[in-house]
PDB file of N, CA and C in Angstrom:
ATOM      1  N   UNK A   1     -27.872 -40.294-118.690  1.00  0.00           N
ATOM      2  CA  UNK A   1     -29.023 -39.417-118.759  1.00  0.00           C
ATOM      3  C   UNK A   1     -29.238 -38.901-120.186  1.00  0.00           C
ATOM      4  N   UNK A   2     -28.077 -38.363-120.801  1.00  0.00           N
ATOM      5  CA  UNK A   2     -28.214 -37.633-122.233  1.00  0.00           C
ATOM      6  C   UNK A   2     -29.157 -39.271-123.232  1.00  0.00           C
ATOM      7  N   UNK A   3     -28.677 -40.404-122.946  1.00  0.00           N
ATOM      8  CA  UNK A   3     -28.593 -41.463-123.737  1.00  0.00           C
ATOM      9  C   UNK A   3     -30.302 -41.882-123.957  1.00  0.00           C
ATOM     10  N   UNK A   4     -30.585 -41.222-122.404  1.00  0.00           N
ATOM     11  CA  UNK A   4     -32.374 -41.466-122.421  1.00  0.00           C
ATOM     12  C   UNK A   4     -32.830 -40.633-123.141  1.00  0.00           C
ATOM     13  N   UNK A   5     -32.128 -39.441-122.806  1.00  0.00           N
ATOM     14  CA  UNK A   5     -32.939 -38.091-123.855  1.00  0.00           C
ATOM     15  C   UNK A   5     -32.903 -38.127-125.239  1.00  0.00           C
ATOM     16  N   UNK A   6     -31.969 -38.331-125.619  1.00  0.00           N
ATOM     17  CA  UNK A   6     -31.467 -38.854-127.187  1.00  0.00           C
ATOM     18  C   UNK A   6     -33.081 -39.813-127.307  1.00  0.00           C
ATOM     19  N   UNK A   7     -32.782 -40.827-126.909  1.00  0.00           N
ATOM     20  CA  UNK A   7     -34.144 -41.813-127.002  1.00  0.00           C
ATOM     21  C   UNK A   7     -35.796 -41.233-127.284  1.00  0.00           C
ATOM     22  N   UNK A   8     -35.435 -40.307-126.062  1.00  0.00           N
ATOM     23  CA  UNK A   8     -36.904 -39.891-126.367  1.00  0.00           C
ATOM     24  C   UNK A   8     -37.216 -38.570-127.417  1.00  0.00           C
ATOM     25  N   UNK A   9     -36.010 -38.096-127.526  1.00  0.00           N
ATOM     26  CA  UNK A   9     -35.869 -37.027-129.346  1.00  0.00           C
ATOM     27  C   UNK A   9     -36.192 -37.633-130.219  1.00  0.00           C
ATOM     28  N   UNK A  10     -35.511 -38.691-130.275  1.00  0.00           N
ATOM     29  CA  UNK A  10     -35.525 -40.010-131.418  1.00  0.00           C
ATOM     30  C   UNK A  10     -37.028 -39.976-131.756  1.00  0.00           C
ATOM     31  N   UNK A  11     -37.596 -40.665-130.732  1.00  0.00           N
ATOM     32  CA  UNK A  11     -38.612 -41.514-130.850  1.00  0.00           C
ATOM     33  C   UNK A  11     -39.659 -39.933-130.803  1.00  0.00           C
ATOM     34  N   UNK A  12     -39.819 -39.167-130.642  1.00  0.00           N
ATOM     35  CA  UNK A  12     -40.539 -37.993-131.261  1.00  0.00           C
ATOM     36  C   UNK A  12     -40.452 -37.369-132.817  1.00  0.00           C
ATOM     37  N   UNK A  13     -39.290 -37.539-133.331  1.00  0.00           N
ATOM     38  CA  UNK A  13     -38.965 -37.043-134.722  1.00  0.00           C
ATOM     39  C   UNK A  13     -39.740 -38.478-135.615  1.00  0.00           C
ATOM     40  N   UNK A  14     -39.980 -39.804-135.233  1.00  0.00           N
ATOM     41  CA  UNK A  14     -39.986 -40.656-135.594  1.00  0.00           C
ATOM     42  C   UNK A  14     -41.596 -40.845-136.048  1.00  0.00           C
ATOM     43  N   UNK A  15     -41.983 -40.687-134.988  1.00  0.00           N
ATOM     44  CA  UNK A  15     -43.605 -40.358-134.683  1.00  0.00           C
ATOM     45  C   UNK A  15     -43.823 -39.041-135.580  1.00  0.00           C
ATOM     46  N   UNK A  16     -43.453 -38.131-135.290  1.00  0.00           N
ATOM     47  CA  UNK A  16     -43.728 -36.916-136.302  1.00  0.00           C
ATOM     48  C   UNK A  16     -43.950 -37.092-137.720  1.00  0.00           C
ATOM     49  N   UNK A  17     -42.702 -37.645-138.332  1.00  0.00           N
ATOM     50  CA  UNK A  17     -42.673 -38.576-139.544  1.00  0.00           C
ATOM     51  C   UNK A  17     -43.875 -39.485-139.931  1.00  0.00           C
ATOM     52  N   UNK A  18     -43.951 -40.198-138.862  1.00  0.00           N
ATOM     53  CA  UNK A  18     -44.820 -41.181-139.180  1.00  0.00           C
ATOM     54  C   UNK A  18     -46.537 -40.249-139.270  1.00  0.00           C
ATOM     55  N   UNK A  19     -46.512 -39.587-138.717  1.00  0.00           N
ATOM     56  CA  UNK A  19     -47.583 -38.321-138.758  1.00  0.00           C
ATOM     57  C   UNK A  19     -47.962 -38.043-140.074  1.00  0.00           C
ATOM     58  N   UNK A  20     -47.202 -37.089-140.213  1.00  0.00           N
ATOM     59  CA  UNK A  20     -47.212 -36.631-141.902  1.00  0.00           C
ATOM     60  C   UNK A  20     -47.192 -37.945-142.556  1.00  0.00           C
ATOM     61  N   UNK A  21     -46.236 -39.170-142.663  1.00  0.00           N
ATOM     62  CA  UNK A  21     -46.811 -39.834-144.001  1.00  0.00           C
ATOM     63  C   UNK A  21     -48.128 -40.167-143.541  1.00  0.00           C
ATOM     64  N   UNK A  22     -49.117 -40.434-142.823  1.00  0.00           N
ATOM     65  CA  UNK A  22     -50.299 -40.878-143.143  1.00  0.00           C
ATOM     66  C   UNK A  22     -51.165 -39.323-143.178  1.00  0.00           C
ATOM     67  N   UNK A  23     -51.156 -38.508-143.020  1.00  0.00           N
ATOM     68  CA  UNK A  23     -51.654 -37.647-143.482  1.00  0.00           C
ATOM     69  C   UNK A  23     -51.528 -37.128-145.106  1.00  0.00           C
ATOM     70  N   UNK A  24     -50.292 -37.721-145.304  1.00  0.00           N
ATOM     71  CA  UNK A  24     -49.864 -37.871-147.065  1.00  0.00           C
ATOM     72  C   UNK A  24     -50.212 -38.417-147.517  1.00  0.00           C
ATOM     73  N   UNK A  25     -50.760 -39.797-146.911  1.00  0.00           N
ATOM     74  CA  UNK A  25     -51.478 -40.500-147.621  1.00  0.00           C
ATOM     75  C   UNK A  25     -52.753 -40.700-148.354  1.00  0.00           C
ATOM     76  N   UNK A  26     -53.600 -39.384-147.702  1.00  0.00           N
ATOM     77  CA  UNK A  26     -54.504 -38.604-148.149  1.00  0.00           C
ATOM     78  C   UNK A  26     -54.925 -38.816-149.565  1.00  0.00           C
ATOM     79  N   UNK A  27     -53.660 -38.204-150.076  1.00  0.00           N
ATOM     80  CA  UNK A  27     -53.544 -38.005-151.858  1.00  0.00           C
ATOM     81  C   UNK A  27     -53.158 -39.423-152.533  1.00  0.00           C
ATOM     82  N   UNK A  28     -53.037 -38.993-153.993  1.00  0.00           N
ATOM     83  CA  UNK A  28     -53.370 -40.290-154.369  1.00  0.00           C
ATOM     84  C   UNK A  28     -51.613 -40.586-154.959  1.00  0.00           C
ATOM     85  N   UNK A  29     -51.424 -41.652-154.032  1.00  0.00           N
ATOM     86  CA  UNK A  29     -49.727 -41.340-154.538  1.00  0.00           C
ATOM     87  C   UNK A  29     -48.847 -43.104-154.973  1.00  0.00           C
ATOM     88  N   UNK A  30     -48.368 -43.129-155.677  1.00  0.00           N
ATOM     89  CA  UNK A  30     -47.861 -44.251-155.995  1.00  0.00           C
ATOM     90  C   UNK A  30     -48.138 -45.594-155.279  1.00  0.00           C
ATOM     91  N   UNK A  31     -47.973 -46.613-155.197  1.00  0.00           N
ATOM     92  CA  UNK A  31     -48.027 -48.245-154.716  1.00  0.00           C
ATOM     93  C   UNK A  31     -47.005 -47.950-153.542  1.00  0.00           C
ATOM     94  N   UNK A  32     -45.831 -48.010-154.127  1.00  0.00           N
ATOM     95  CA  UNK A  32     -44.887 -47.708-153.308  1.00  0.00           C
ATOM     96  C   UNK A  32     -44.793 -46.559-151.672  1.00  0.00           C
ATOM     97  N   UNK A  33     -45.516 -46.029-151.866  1.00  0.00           N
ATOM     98  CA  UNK A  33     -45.589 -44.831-150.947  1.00  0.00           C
ATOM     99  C   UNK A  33     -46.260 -45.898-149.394  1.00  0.00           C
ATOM    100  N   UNK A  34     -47.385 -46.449-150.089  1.00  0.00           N
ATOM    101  CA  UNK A  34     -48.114 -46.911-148.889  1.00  0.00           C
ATOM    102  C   UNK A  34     -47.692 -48.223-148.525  1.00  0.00           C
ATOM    103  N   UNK A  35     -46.728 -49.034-149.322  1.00  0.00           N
ATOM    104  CA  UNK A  35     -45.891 -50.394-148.795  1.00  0.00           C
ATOM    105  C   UNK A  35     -45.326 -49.559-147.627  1.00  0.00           C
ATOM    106  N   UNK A  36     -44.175 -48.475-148.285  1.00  0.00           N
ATOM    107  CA  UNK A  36     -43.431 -47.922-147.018  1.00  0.00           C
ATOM    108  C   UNK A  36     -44.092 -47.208-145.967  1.00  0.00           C
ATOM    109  N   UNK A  37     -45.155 -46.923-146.359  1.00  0.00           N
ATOM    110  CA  UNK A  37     -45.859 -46.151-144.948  1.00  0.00           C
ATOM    111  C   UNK A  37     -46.520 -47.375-143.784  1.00  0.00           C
ATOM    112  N   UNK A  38     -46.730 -48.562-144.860  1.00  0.00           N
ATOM    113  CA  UNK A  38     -47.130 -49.758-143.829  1.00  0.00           C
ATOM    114  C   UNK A  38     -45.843 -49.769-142.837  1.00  0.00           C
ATOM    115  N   UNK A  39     -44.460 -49.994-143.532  1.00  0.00           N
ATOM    116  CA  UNK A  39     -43.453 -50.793-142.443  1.00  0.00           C
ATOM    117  C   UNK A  39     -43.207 -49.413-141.480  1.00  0.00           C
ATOM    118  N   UNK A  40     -43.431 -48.289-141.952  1.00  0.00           N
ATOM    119  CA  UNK A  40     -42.701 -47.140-140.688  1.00  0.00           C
ATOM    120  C   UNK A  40     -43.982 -46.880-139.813  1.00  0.00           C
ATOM    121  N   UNK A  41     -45.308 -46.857-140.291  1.00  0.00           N
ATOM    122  CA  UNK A  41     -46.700 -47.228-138.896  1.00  0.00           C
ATOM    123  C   UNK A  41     -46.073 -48.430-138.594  1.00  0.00           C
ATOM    124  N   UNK A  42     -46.059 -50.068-139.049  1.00  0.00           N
ATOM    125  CA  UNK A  42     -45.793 -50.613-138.080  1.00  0.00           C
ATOM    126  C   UNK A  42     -45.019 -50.554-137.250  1.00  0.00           C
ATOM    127  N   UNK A  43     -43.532 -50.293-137.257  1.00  0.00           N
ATOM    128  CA  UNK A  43     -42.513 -50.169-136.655  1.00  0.00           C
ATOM    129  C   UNK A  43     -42.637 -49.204-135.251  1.00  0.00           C
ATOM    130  N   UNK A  44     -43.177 -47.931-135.828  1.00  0.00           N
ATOM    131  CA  UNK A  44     -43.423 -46.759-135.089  1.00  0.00           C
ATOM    132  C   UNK A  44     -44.179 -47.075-134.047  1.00  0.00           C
ATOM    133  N   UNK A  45     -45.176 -47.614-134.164  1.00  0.00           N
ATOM    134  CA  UNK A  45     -46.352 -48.320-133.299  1.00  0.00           C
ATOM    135  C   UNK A  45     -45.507 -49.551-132.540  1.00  0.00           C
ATOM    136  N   UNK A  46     -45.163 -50.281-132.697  1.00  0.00           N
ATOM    137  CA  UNK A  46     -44.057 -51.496-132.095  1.00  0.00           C
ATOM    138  C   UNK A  46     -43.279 -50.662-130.800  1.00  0.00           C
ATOM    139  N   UNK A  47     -42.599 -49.385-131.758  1.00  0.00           N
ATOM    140  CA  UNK A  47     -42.049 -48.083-130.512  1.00  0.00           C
ATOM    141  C   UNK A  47     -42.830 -48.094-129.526  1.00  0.00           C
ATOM    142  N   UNK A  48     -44.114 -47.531-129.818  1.00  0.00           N
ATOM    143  CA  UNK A  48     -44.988 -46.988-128.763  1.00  0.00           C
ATOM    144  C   UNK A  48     -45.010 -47.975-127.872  1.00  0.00           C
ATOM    145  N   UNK A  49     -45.631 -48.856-128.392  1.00  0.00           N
ATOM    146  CA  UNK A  49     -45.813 -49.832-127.476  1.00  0.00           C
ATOM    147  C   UNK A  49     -45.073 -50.593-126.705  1.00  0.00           C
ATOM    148  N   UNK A  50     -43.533 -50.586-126.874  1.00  0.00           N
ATOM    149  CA  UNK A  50     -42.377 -51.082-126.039  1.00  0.00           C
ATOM    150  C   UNK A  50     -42.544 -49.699-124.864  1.00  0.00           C
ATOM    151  N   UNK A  51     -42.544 -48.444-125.094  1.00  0.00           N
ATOM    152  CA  UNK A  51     -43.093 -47.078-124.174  1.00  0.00           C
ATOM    153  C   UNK A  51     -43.831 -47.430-123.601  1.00  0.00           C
ATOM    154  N   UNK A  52     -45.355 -47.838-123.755  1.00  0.00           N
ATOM    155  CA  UNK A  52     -46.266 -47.709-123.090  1.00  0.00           C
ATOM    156  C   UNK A  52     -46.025 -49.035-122.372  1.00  0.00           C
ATOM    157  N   UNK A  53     -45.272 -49.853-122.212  1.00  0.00           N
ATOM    158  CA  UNK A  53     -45.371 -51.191-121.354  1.00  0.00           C
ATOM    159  C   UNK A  53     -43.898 -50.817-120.281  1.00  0.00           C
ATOM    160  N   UNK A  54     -43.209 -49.857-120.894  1.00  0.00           N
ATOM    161  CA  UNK A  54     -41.995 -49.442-120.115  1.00  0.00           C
ATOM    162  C   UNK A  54     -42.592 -48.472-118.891  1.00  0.00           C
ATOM    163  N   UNK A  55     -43.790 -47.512-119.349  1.00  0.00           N
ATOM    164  CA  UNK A  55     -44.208 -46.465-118.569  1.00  0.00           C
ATOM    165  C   UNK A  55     -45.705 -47.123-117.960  1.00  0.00           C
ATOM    166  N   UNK A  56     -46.197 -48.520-118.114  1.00  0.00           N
ATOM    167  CA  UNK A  56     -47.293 -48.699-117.929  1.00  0.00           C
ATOM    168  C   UNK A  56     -48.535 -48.469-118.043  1.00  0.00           C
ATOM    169  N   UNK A  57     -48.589 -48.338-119.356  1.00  0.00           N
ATOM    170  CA  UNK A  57     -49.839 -47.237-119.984  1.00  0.00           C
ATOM    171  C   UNK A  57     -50.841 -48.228-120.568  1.00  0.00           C
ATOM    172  N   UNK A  58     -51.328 -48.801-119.528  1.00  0.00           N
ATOM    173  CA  UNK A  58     -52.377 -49.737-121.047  1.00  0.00           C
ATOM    174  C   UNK A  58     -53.181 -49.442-122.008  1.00  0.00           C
ATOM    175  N   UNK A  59     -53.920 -48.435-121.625  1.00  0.00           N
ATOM    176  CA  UNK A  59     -54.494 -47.869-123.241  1.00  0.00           C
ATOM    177  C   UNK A  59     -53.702 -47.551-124.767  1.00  0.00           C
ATOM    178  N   UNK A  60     -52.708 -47.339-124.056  1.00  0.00           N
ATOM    179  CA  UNK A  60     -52.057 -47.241-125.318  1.00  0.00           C
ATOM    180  C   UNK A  60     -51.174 -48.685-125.788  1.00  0.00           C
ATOM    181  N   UNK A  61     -51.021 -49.399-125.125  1.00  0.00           N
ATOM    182  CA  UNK A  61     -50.954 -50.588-125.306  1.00  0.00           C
ATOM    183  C   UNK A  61     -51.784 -51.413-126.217  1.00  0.00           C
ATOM    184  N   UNK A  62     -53.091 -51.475-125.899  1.00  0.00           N
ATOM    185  CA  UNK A  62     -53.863 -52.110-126.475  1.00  0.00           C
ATOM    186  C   UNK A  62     -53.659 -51.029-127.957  1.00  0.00           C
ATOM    187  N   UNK A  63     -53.853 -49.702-127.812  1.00  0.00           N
ATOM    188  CA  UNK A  63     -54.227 -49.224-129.114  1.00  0.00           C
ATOM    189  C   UNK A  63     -53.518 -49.470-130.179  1.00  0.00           C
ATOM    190  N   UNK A  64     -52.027 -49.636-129.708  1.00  0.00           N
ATOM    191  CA  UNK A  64     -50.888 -49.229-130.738  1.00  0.00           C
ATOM    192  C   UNK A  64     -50.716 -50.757-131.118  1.00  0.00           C
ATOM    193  N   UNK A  65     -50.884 -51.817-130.206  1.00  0.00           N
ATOM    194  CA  UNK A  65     -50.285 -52.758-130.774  1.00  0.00           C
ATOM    195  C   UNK A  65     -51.597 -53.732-131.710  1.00  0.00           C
ATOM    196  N   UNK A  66     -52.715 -53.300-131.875  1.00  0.00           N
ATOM    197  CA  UNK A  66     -54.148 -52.763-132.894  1.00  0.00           C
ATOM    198  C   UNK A  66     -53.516 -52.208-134.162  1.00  0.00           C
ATOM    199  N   UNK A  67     -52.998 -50.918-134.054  1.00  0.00           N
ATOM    200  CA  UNK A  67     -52.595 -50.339-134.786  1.00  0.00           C
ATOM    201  C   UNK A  67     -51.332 -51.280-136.240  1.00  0.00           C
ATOM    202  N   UNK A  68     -50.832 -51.680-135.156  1.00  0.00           N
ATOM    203  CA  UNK A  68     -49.273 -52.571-135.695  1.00  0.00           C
ATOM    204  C   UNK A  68     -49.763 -53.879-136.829  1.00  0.00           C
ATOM    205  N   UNK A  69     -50.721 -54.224-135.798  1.00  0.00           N
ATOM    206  CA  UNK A  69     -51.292 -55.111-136.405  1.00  0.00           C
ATOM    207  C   UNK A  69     -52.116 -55.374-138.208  1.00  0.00           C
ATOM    208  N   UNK A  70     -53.439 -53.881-137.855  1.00  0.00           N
ATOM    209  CA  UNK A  70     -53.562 -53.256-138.823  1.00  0.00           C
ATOM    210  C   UNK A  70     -53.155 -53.025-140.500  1.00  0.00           C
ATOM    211  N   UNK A  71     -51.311 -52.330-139.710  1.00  0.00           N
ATOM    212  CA  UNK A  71     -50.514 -51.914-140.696  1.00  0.00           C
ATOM    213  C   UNK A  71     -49.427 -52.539-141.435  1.00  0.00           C
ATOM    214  N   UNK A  72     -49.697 -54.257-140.692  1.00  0.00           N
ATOM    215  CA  UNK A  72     -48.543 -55.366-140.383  1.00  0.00           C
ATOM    216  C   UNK A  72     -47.965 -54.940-141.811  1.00  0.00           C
ATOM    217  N   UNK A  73     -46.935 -54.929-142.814  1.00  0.00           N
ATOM    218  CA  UNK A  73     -46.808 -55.228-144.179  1.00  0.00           C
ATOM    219  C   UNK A  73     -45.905 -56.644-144.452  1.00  0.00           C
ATOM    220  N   UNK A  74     -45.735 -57.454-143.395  1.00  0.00           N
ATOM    221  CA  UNK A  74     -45.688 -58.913-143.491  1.00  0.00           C
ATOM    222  C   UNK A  74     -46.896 -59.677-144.142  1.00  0.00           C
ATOM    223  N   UNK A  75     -48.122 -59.626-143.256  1.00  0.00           N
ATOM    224  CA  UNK A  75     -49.511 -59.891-143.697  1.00  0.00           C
ATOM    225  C   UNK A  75     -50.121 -59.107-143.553  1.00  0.00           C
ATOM    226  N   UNK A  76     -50.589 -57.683-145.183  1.00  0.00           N
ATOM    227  CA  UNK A  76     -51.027 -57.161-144.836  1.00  0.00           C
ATOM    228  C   UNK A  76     -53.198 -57.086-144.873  1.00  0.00           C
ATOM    229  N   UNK A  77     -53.229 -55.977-144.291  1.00  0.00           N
ATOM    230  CA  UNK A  77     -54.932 -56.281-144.388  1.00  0.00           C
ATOM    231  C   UNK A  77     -55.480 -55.347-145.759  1.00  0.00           C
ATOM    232  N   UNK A  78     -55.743 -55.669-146.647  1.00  0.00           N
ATOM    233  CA  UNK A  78     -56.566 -55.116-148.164  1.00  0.00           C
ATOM    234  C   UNK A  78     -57.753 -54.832-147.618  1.00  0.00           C
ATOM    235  N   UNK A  79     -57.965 -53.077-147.409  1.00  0.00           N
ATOM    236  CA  UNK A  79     -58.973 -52.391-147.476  1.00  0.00           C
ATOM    237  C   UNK A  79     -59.458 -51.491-148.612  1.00  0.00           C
ATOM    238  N   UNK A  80     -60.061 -50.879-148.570  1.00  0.00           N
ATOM    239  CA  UNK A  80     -60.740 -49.921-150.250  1.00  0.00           C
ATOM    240  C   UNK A  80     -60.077 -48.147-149.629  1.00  0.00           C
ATOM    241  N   UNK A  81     -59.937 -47.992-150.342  1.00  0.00           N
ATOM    242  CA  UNK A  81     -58.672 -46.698-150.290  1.00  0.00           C
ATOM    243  C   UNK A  81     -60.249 -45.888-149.276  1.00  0.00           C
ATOM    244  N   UNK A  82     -61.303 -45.746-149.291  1.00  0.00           N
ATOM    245  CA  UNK A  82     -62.243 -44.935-149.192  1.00  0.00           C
ATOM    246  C   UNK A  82     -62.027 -45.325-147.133  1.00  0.00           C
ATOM    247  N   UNK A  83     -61.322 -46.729-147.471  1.00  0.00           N
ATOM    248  CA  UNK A  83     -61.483 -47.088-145.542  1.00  0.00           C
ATOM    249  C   UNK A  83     -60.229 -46.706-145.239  1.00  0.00           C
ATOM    250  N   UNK A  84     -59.119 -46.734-145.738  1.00  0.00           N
ATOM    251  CA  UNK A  84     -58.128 -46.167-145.523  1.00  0.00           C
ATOM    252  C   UNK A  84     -57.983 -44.981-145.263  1.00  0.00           C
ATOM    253  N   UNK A  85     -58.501 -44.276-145.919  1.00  0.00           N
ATOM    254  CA  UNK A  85     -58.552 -42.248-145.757  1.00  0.00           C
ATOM    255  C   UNK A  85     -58.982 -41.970-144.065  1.00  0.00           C
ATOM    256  N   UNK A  86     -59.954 -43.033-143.617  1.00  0.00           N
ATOM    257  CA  UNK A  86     -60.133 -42.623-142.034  1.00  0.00           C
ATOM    258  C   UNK A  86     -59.090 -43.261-140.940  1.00  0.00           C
ATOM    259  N   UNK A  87     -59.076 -44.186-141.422  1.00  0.00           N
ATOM    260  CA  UNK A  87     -58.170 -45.083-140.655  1.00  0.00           C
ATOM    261  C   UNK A  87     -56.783 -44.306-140.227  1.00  0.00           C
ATOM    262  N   UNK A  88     -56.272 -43.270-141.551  1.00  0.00           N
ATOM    263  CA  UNK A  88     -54.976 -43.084-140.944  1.00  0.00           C
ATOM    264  C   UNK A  88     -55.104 -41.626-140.326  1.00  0.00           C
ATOM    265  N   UNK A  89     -55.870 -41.341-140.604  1.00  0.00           N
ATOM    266  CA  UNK A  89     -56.317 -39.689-140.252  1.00  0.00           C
ATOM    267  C   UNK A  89     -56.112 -40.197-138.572  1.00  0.00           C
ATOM    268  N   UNK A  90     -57.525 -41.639-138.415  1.00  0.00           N
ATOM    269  CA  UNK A  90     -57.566 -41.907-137.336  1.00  0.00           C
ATOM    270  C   UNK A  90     -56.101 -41.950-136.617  1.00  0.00           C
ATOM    271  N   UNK A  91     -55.204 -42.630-137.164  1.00  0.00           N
ATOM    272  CA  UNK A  91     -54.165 -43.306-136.676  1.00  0.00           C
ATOM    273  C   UNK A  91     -53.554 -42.465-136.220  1.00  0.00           C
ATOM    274  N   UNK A  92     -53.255 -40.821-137.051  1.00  0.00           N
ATOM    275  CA  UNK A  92     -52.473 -39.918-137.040  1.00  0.00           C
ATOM    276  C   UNK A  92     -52.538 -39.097-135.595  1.00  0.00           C
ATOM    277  N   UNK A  93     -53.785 -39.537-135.604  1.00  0.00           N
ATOM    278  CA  UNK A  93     -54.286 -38.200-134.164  1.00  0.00           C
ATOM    279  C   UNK A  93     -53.853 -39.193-133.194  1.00  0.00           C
ATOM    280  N   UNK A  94     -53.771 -40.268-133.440  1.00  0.00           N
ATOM    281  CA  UNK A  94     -53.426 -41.415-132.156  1.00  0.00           C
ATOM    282  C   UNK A  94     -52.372 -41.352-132.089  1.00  0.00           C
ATOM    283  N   UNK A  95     -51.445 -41.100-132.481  1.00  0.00           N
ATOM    284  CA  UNK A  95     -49.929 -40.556-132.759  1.00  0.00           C
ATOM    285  C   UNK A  95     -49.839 -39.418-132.216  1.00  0.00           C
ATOM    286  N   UNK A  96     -50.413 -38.314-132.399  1.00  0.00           N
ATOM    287  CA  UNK A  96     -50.299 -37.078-132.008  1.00  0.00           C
ATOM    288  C   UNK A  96     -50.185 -37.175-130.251  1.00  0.00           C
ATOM    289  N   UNK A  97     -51.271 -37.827-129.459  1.00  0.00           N
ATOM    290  CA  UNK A  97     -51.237 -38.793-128.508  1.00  0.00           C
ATOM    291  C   UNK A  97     -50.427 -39.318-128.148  1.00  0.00           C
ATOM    292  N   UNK A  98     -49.403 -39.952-128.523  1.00  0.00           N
ATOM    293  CA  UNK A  98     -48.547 -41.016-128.567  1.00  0.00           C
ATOM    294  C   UNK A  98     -46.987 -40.296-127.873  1.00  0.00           C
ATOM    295  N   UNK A  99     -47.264 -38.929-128.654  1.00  0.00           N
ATOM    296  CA  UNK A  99     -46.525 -37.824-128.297  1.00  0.00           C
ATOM    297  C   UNK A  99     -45.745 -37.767-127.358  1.00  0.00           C
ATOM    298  N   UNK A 100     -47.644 -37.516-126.447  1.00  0.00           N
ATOM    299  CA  UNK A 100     -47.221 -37.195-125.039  1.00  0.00           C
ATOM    300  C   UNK A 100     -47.006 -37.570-124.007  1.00  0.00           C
ATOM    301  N   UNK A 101     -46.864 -39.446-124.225  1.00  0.00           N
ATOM    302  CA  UNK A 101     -46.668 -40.164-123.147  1.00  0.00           C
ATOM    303  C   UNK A 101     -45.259 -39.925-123.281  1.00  0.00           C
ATOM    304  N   UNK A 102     -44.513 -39.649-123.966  1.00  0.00           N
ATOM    305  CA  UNK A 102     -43.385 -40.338-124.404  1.00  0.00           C
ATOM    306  C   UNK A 102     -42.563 -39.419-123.273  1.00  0.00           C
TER     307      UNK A 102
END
């Protein structure tokens, strides 16, 4: 029982994180900042979405694994910083969301 709870602490501090950096991303901050903010949205989102197929949630299914996609930093997608500023705002509140299935 503790081992599930642990899991789902985890995976809330994780998401939180992943919160704030795209809300950090806001500002105008090194190259580096947004490589690593690609692999911890993707990853984070990969989370969700192993959740939402564990708890049967398809909306969030479809959204997050959109999201993953998005943020792939294997192949990533080159947008203009001006499309980015919504995108993660967007992303962030979808996270905030993401929360409360968990």
């Amino acid at each position: 029982m503790t081992n599930r709870k642990d899991k789902k602490y985890f995976m809330k501090y994780f998401i939180i994180l992943t919160i704030f950096m795209l809300f950090g991303a806001i500002a105008e901050l090194p190259y580096g900042y947004y490589t690593l903010l690609r692999w911890i949205t993707c990853i984070t989102s990969i989370l969700v979405v192993l959740q939402a197929f564990e708890k049967n949630i398809d909306w969030a299914k479809v959204v997050f694994i959109v999201i993953a996609i998005l943020f792939n930093p294997l192949a990533p997608i080159y947008l203009s910083r001006s499309t980015w500023i919504p995108l993660d705002v967007i992303t962030a509140i979808l996270f905030i969301f993401a929360i409360r299935i968990l």
